[in-house]
N, C-alpha and C. Protein backbone atom coordinates (compact mmCIF):
# COMPACT_ATOMS: atom_id res chain seq x y z
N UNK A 1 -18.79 5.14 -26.13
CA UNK A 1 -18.49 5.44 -24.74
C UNK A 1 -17.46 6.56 -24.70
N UNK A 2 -17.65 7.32 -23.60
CA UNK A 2 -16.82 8.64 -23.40
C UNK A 2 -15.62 8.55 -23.01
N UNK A 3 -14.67 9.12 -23.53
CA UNK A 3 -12.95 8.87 -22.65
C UNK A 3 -13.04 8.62 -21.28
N UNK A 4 -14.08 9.57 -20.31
CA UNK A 4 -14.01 9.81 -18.90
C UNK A 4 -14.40 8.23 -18.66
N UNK A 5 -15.19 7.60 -19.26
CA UNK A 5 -15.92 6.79 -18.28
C UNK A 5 -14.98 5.09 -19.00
N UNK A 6 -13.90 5.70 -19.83
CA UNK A 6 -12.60 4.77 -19.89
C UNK A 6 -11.89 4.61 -18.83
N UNK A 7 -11.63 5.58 -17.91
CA UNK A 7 -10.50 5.89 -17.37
C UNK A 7 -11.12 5.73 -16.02
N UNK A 8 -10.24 5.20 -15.42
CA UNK A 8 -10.34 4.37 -13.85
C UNK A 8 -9.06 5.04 -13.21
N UNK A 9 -9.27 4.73 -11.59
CA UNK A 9 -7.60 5.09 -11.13
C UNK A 9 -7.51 3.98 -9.71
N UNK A 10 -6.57 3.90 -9.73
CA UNK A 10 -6.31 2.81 -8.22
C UNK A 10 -5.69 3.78 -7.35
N UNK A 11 -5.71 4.34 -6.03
CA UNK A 11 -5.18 4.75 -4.91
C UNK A 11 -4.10 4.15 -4.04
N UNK A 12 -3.31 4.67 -4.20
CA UNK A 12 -1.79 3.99 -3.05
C UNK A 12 -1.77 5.17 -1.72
N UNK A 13 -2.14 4.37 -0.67
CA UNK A 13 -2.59 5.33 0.96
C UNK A 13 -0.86 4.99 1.63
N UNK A 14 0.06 5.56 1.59
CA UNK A 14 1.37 6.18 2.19
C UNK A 14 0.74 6.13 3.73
N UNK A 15 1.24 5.25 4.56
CA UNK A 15 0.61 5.71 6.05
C UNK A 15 2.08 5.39 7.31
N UNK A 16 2.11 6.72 8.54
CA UNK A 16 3.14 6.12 9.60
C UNK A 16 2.69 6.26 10.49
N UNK A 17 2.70 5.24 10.89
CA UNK A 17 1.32 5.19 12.51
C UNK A 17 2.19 5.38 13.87
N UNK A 18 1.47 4.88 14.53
CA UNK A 18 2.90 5.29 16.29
C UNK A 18 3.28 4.22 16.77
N UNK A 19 3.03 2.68 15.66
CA UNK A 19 3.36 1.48 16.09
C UNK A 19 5.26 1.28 16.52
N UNK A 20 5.40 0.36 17.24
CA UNK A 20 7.07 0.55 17.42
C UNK A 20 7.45 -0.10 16.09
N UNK A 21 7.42 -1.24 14.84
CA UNK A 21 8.12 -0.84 13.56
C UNK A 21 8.42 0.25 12.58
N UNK A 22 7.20 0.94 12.93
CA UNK A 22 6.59 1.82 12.41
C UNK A 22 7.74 3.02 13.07
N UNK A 23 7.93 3.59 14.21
CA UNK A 23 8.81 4.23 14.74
C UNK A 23 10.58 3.95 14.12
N UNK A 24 10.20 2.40 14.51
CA UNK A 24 11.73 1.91 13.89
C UNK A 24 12.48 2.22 12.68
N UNK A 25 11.43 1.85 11.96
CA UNK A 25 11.41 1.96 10.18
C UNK A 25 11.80 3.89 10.12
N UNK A 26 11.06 4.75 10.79
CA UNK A 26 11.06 6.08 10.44
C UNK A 26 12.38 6.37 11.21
N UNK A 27 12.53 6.27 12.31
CA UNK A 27 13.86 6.58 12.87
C UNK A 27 15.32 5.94 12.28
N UNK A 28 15.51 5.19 11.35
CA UNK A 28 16.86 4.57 11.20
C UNK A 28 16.48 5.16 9.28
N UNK A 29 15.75 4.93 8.79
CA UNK A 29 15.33 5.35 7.67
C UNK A 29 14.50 6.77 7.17
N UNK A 30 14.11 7.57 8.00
CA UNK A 30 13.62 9.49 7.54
C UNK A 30 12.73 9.15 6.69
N UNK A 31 11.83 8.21 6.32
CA UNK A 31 11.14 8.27 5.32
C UNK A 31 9.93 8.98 6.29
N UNK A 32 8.91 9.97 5.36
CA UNK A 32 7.96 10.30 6.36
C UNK A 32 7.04 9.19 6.22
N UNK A 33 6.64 8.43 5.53
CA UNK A 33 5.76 7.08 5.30
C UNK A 33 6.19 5.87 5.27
N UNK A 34 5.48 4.39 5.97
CA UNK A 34 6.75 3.75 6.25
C UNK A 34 5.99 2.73 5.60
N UNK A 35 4.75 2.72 5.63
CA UNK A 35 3.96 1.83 4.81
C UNK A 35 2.99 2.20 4.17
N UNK A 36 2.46 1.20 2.96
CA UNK A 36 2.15 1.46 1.96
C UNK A 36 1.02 0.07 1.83
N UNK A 37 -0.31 0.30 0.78
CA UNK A 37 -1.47 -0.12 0.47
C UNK A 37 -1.80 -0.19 -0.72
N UNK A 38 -2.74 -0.50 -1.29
CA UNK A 38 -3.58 -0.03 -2.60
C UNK A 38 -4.97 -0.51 -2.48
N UNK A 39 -5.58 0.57 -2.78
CA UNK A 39 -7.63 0.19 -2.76
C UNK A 39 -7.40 0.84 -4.04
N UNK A 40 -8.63 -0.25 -4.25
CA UNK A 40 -9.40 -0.28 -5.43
C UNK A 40 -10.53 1.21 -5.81
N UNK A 41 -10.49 2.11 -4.40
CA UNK A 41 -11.39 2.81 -4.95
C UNK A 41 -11.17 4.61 -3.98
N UNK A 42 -11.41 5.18 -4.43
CA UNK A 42 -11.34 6.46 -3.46
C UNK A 42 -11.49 6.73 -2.45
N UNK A 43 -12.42 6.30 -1.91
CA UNK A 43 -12.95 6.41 -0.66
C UNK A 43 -12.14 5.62 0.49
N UNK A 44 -11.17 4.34 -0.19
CA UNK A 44 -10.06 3.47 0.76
C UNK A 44 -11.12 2.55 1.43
N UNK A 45 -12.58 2.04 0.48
CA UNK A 45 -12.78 0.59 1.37
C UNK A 45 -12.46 -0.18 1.03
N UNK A 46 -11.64 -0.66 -0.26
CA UNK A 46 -11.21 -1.90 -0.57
C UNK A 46 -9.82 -1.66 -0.50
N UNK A 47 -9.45 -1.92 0.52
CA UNK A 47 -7.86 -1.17 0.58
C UNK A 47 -7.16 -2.71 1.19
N UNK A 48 -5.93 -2.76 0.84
CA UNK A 48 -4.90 -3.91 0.47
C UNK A 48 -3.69 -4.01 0.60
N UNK A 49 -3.15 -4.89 1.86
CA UNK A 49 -1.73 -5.13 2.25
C UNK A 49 -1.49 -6.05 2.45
N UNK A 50 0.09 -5.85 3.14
CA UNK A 50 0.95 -7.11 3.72
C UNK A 50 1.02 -6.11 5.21
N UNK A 51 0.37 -6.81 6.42
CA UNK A 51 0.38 -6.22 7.31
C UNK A 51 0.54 -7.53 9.01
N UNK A 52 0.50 -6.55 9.95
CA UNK A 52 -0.69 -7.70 10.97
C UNK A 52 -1.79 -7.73 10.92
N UNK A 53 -2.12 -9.06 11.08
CA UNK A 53 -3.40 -9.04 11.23
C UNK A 53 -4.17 -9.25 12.55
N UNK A 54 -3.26 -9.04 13.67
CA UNK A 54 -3.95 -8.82 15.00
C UNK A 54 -3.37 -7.88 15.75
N UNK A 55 -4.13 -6.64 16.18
CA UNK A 55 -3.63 -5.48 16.46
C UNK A 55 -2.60 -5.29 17.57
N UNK A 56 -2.79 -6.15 18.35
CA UNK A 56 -1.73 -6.72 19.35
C UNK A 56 -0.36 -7.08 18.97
N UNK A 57 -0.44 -7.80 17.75
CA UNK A 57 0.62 -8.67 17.62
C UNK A 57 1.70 -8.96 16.03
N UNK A 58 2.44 -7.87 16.14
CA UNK A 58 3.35 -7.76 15.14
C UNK A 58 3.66 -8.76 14.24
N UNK A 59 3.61 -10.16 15.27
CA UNK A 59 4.62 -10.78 14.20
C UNK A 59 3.84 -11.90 13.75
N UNK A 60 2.41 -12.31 13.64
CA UNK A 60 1.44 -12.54 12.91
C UNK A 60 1.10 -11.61 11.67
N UNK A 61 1.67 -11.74 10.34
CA UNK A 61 1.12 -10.70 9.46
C UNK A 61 1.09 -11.50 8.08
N UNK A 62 0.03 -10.99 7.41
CA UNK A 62 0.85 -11.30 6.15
C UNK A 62 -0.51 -10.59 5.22
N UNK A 63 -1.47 -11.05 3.83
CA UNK A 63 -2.30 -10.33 3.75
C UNK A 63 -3.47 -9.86 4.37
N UNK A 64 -3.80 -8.47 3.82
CA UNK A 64 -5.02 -8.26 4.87
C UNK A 64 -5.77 -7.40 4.02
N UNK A 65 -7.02 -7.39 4.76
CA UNK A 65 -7.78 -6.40 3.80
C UNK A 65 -7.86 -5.23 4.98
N UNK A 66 -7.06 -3.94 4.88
CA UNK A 66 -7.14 -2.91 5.60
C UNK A 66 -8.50 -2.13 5.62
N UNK A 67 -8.73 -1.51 7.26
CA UNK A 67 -9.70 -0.23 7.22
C UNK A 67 -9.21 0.50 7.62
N UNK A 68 -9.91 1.65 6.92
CA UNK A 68 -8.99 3.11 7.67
C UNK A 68 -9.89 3.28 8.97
N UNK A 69 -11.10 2.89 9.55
CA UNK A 69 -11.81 2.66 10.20
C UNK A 69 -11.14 1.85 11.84
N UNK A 70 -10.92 1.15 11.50
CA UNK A 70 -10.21 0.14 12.14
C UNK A 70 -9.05 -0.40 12.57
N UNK A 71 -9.07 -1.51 13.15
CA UNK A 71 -7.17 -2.04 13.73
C UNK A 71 -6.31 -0.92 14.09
N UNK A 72 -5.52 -0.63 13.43
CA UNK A 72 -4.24 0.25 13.68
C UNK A 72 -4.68 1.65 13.87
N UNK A 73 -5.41 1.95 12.27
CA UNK A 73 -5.45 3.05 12.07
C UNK A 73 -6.64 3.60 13.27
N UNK A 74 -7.25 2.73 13.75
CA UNK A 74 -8.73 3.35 14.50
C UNK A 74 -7.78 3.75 15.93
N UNK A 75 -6.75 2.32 16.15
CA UNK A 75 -6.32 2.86 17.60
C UNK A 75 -5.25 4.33 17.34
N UNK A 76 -4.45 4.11 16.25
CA UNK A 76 -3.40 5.33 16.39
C UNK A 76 -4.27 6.90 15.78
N UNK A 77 -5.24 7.47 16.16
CA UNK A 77 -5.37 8.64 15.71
C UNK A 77 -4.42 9.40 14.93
N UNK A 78 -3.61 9.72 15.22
CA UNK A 78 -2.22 10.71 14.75
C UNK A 78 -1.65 9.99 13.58
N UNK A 79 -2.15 9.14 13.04
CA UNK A 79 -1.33 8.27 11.96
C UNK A 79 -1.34 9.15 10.65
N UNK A 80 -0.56 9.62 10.10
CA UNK A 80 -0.16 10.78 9.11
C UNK A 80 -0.71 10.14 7.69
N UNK A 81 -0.84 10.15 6.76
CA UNK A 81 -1.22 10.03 5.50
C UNK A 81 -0.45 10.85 4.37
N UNK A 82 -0.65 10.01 3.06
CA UNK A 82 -0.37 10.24 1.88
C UNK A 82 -1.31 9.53 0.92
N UNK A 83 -2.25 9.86 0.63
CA UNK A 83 -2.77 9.44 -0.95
C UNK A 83 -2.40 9.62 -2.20
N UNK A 84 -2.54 8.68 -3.01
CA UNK A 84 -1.82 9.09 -4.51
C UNK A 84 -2.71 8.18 -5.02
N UNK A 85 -2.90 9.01 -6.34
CA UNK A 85 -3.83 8.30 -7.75
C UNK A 85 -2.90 7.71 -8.34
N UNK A 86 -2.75 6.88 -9.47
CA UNK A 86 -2.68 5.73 -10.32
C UNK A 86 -4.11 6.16 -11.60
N UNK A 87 -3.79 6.58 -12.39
CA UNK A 87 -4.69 6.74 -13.13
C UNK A 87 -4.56 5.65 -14.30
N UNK A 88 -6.09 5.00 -14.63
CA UNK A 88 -5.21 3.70 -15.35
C UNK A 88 -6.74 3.18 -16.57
N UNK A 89 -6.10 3.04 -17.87
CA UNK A 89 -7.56 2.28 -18.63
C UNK A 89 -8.42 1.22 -17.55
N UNK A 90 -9.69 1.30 -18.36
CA UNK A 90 -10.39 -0.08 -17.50
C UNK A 90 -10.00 -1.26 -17.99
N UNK A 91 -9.12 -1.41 -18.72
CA UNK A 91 -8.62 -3.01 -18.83
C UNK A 91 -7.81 -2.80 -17.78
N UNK A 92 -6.59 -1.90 -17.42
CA UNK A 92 -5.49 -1.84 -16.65
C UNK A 92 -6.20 -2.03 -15.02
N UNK A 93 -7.11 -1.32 -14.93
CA UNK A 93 -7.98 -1.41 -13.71
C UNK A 93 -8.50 -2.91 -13.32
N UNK A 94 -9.13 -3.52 -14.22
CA UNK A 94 -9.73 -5.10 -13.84
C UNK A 94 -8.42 -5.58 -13.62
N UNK A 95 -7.61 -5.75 -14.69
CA UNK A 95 -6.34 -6.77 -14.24
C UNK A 95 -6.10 -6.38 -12.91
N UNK A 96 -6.08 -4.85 -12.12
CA UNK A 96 -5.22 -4.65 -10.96
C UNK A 96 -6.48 -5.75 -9.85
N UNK A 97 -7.57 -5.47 -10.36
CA UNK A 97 -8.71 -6.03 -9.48
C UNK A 97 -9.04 -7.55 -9.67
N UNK A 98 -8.29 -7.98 -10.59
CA UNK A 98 -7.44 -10.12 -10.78
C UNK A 98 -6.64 -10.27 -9.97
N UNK A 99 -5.64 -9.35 -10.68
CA UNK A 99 -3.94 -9.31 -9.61
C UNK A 99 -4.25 -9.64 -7.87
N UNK A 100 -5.17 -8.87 -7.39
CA UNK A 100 -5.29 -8.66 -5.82
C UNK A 100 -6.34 -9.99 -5.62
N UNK A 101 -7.36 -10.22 -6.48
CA UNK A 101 -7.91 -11.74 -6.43
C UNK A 101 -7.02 -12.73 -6.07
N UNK A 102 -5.99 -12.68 -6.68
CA UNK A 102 -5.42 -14.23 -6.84
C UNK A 102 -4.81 -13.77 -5.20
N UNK A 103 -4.53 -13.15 -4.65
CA UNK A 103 -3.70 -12.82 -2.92
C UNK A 103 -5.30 -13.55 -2.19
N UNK A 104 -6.49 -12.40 -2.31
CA UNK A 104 -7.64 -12.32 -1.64
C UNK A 104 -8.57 -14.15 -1.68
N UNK A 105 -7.88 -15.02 -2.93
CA UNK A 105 -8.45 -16.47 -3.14
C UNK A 105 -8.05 -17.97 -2.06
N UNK A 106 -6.68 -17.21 -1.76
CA UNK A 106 -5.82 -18.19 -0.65
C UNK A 106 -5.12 -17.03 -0.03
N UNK A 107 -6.00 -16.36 0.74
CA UNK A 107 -5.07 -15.74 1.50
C UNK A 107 -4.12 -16.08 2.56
N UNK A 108 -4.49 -17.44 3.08
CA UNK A 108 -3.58 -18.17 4.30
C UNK A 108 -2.72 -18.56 4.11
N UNK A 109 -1.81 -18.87 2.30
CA UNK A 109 -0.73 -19.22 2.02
C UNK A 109 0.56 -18.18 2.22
N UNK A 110 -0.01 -16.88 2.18
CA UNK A 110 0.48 -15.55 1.87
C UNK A 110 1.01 -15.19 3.34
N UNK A 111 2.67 -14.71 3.72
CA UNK A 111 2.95 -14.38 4.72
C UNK A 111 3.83 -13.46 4.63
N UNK A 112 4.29 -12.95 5.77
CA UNK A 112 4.88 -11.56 5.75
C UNK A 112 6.42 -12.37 5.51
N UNK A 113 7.22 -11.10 4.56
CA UNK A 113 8.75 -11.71 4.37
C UNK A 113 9.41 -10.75 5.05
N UNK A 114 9.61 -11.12 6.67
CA UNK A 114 10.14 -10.49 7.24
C UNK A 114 11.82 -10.38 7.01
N UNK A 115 12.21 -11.12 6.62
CA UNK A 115 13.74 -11.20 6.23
C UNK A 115 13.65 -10.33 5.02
N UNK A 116 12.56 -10.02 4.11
CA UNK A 116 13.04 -9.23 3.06
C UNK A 116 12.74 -7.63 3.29
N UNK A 117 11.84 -7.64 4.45
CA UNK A 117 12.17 -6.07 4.90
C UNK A 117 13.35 -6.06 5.37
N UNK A 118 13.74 -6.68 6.14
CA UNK A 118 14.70 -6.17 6.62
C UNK A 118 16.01 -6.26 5.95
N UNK A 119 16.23 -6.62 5.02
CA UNK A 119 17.18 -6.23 4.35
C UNK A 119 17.23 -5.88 3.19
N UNK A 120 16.04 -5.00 2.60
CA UNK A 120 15.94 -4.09 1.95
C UNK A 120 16.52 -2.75 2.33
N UNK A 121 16.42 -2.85 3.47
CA UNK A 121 17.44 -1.12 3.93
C UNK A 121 18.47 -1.20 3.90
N UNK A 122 19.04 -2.78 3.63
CA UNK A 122 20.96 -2.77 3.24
C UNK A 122 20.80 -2.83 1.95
N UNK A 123 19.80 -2.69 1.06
CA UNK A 123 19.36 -2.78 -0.64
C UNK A 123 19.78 -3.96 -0.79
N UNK A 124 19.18 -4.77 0.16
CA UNK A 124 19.35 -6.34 -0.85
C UNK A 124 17.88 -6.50 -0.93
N UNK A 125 18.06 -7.20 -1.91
CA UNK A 125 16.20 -7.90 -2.20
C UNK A 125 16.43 -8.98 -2.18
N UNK A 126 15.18 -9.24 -1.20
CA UNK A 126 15.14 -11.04 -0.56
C UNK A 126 14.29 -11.31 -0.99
N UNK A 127 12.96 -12.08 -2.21
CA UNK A 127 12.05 -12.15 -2.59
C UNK A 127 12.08 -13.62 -2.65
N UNK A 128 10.83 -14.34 -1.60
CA UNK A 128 10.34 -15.34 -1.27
C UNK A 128 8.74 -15.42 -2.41
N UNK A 129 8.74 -17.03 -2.77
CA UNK A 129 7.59 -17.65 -2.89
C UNK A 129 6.50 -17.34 -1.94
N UNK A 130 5.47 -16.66 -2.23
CA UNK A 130 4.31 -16.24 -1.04
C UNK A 130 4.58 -15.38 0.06
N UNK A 131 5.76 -14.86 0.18
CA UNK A 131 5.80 -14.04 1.46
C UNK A 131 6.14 -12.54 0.53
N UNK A 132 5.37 -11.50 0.95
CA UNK A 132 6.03 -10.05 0.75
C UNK A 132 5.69 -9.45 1.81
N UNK A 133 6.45 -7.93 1.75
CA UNK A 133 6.10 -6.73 2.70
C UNK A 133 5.39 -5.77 2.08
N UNK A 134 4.37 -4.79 2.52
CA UNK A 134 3.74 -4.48 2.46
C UNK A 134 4.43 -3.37 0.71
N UNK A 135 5.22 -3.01 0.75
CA UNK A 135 5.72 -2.48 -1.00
C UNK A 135 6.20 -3.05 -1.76
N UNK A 136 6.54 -4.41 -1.24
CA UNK A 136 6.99 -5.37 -2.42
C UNK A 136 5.17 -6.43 -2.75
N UNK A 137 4.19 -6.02 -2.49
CA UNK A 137 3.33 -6.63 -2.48
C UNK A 137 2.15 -5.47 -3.74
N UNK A 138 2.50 -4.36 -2.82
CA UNK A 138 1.93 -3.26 -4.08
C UNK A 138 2.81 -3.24 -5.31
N UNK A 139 4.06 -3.04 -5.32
CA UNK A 139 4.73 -2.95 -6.54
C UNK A 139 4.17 -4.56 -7.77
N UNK A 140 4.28 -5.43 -6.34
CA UNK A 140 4.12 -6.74 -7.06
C UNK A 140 2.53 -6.78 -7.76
N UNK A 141 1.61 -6.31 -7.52
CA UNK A 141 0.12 -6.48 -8.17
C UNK A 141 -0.35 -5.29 -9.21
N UNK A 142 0.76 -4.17 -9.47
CA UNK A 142 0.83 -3.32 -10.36
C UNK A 142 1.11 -4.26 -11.71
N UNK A 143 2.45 -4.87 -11.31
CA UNK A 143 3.42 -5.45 -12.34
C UNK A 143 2.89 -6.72 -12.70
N UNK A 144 2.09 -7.38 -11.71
CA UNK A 144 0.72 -8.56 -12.05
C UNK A 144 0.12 -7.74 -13.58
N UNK A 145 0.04 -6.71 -13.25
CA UNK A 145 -0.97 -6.24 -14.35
C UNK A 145 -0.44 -5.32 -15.33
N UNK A 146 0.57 -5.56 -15.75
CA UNK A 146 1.54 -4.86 -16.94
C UNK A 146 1.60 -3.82 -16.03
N UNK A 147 1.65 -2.96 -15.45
CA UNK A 147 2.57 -1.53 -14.89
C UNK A 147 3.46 -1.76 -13.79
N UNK A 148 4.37 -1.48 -14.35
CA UNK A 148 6.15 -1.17 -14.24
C UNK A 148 6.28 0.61 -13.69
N UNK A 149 6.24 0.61 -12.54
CA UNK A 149 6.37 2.21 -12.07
C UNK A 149 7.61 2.64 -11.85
N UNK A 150 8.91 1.20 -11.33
CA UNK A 150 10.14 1.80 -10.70
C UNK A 150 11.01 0.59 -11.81
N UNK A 151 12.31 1.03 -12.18
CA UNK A 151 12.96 0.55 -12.52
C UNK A 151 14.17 -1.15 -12.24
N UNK A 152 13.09 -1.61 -11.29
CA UNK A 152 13.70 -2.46 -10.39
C UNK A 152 12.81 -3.96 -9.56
N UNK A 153 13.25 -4.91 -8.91
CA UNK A 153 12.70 -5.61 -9.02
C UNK A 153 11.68 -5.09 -7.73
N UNK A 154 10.29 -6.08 -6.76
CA UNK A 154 9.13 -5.64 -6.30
C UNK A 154 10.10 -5.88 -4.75
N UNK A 155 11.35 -6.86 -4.80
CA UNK A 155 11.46 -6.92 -3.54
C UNK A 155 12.44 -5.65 -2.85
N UNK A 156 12.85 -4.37 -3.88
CA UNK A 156 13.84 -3.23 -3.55
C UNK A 156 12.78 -2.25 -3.78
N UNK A 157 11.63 -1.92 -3.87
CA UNK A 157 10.93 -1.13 -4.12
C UNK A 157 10.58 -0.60 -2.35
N UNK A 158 10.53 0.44 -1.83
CA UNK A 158 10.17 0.95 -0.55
C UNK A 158 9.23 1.75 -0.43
N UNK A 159 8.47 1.92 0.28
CA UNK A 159 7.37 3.22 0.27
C UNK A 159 7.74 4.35 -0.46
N UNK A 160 8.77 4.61 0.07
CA UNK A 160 9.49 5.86 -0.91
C UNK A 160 9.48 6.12 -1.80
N UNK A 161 9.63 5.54 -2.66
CA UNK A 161 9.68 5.24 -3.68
C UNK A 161 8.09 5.35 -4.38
N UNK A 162 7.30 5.24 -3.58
CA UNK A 162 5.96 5.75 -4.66
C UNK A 162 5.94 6.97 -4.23
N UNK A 163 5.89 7.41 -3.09
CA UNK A 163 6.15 9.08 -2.89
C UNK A 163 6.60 10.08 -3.91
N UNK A 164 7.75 9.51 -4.04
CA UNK A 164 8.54 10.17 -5.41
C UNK A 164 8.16 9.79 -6.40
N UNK A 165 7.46 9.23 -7.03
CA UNK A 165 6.75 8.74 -8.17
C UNK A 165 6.07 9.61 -8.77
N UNK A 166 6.74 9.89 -10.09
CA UNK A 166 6.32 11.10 -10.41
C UNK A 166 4.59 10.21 -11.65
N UNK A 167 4.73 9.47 -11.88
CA UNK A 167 3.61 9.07 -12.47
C UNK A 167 1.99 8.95 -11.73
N UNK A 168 2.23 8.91 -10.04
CA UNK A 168 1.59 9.08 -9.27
C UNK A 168 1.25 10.12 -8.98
N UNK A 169 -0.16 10.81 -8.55
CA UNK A 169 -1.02 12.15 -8.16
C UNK A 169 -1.48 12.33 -7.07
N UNK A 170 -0.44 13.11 -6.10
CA UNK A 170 -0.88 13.48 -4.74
C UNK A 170 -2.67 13.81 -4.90
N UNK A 171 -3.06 13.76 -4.11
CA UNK A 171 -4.67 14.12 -3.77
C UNK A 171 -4.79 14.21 -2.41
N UNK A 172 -3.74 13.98 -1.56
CA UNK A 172 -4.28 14.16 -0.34
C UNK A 172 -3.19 14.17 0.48
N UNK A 173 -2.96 14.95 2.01
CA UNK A 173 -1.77 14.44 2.25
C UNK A 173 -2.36 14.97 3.85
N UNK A 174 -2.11 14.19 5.10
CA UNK A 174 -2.94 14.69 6.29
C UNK A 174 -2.98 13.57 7.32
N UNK A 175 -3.79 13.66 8.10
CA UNK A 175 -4.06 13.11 9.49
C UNK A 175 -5.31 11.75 8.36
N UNK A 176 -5.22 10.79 8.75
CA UNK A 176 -6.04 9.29 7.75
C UNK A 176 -7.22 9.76 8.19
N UNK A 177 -6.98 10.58 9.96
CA UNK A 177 -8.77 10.59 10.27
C UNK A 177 -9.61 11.80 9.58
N UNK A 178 -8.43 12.27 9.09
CA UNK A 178 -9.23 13.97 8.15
C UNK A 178 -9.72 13.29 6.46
N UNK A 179 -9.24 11.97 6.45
CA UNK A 179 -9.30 12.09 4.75
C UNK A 179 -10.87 11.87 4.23
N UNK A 180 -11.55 11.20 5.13
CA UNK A 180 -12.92 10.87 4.38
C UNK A 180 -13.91 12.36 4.64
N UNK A 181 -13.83 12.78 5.53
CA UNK A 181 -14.00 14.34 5.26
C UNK A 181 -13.74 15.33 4.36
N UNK A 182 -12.26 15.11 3.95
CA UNK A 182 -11.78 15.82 3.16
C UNK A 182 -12.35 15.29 1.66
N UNK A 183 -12.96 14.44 1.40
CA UNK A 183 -13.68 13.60 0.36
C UNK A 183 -14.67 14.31 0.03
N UNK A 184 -15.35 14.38 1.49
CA UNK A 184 -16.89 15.13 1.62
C UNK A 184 -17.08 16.58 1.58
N UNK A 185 -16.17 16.73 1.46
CA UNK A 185 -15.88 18.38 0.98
C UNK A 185 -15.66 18.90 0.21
N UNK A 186 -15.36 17.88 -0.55
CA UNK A 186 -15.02 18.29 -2.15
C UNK A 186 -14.05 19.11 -2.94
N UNK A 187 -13.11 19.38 -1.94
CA UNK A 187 -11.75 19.95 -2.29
C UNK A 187 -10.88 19.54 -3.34
């Protein structure tokens, strides 16, 4: 078998929509991305958070299986983007695609740790049994699967922080509603 068809990559989608946390988070914190994902595949249909899960209602959240199609992203047009590769062996790849199993098997146990966002911006890490936020949930299913990207534990890790990630490969950076176009174009 050929090196190429060794080598797999997982996608982390950087997104700041016009939701009011979403405002909150960017206004007290300058990050241009305030949340963060991981799909399993390029195109962002198997894509994976700690979010709401009713578009209405903030404070119902916990895992979800995101569309860029849909919920948030369908109502906020203007929602800005960041894609980044993860380039990774196909052993490193299945484990990431176990790691997100074991969330996707009981997903109703799994809830948002709202106390540990929020005091992650005073750099404390609050890390609960079953509850994360949407970057302590990606950091956490990397490190499910042996990769260690930041020097620190999953509940101080921030969007930011993959931004700057220099082990990570911009591929895209834009409006979420330009990206599957920008796919189809082959740029």
């Amino acid at each position: 078998m050929g090196k190429k068809k060794d080598k797999k990559s997982v996608y982390i989608l950087l997104t700041r929509t016009e939701t009011v946390p979403s405002r909150v988070i960017h206004f007290f914190k300058r990050m241009p991305y305030v949340h963060v994902s991981i799909a399993l595949d390029e195109e962002l249909d198997e894509l994976y958070s700690f979010a709401r899960k009713k578009i209405r209602n903030p404070f119902r959240c916990g895992f979800i299986d995101e569309d860029i199609n849909s919920g948030i992203f369908a109502r906020d047009t203007e929602t800005k983007c960041q894609v980044l590769r993860l380039k990774l062996t196909e052993r490193q790849y299945q484990d990431v695609k176990r790691s997100i199993e074991v969330f996707k098997s009981d997903r109703e146990k799994y809830k948002y740790n709202f106390l540990g966002v929020f005091l992650i911006y005073f750099h404390i890490s609050f890390e609960r049994k079953y509850k994360y936020f949407c970057s302590e949930f990606v950091d956490k299913v990397l490190k499910m699967s042996g990769i260690d990207l930041f020097d620190k534990s999953s509940g101080r890790v921030i969007p930011d922080d993959f931004r700057k990630c220099d082990k990570l490969e911009k591929t895209f950076e834009g409006k979420l509603t330009s990206y599957r176009d920008f796919l189809r174009s082959g740029v």
